[in-house]
Protein backbone atom coordinates (compact mmCIF):
# COMPACT_ATOMS: atom_id res chain seq x y z
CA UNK A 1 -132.64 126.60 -1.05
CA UNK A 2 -128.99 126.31 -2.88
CA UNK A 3 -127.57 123.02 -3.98
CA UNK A 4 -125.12 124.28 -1.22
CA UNK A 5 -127.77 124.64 1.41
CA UNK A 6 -129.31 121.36 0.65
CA UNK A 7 -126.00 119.96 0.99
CA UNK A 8 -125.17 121.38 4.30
CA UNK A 9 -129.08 120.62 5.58
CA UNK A 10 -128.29 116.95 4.41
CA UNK A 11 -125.24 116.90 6.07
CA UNK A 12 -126.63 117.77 9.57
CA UNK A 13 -129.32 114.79 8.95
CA UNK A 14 -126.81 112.75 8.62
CA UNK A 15 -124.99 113.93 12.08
CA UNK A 16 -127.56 113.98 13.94
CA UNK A 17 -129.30 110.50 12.88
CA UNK A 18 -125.62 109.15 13.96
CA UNK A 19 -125.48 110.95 17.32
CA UNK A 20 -128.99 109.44 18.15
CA UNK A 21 -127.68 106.37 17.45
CA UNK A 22 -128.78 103.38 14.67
CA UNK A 23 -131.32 102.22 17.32
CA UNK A 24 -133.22 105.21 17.39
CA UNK A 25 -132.54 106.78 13.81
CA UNK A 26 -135.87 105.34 12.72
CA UNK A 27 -137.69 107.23 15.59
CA UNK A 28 -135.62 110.48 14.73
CA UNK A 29 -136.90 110.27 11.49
CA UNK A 30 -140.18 109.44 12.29
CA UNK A 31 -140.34 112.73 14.48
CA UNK A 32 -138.42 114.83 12.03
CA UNK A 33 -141.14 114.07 9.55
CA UNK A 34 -144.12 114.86 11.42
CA UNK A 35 -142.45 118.38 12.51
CA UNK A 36 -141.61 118.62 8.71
CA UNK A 37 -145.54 117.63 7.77
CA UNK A 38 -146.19 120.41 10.46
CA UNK A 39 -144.42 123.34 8.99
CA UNK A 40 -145.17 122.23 5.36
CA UNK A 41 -148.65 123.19 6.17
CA UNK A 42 -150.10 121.90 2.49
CA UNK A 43 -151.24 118.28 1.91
CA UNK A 44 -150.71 118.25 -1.45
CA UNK A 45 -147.55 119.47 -1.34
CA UNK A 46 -146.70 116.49 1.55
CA UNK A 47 -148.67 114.04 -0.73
CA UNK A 48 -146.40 114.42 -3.51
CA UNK A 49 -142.99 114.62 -1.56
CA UNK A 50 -144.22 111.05 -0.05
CA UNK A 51 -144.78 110.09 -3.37
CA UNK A 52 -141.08 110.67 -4.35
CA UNK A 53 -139.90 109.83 -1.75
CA UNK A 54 -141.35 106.15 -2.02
CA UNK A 55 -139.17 105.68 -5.06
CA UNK A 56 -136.21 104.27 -3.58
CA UNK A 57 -134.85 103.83 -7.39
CA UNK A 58 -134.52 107.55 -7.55
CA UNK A 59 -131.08 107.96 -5.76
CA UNK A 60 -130.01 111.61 -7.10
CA UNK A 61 -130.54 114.77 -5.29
CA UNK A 62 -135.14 115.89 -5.23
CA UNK A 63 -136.29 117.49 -8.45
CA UNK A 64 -136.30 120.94 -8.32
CA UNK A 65 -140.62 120.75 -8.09
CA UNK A 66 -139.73 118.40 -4.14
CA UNK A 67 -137.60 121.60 -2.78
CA UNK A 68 -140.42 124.42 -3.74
């Protein structure tokens, strides 16, 4: 995926988290990361993108090794 792609991707996140509304973003996300889990289909793989993901400190864009 291009830095463009990941922008765009991001982008439509964003949307649709505010079209669902701020009282059901959290379920939206909820449900957008089980289908993600889903089609990831490697628990390693998931393992160490929750790991990133649980450092909040790291604001810039994934490492390249979180968008293989």
């Amino acid at each position: 995926m291009t830095e463009s792609d990941l922008d765009s991707r991001y982008g439509e996140v964003c949307r649709a988290v505010s079209e669902v509304g701020e009282a059901r973003a959290p379920l939206f996300l909820a449900r957008f990361a089980l289908l993600a889990i889903g089609h990831i289909d490697d628990p390693e793989r998931v393992r160490a993108l929750l790991a990133s993901a649980r450092d909040l400190g790291a604001v810039d864009r994934p490492s390249t090794a979180d968008r293989e």
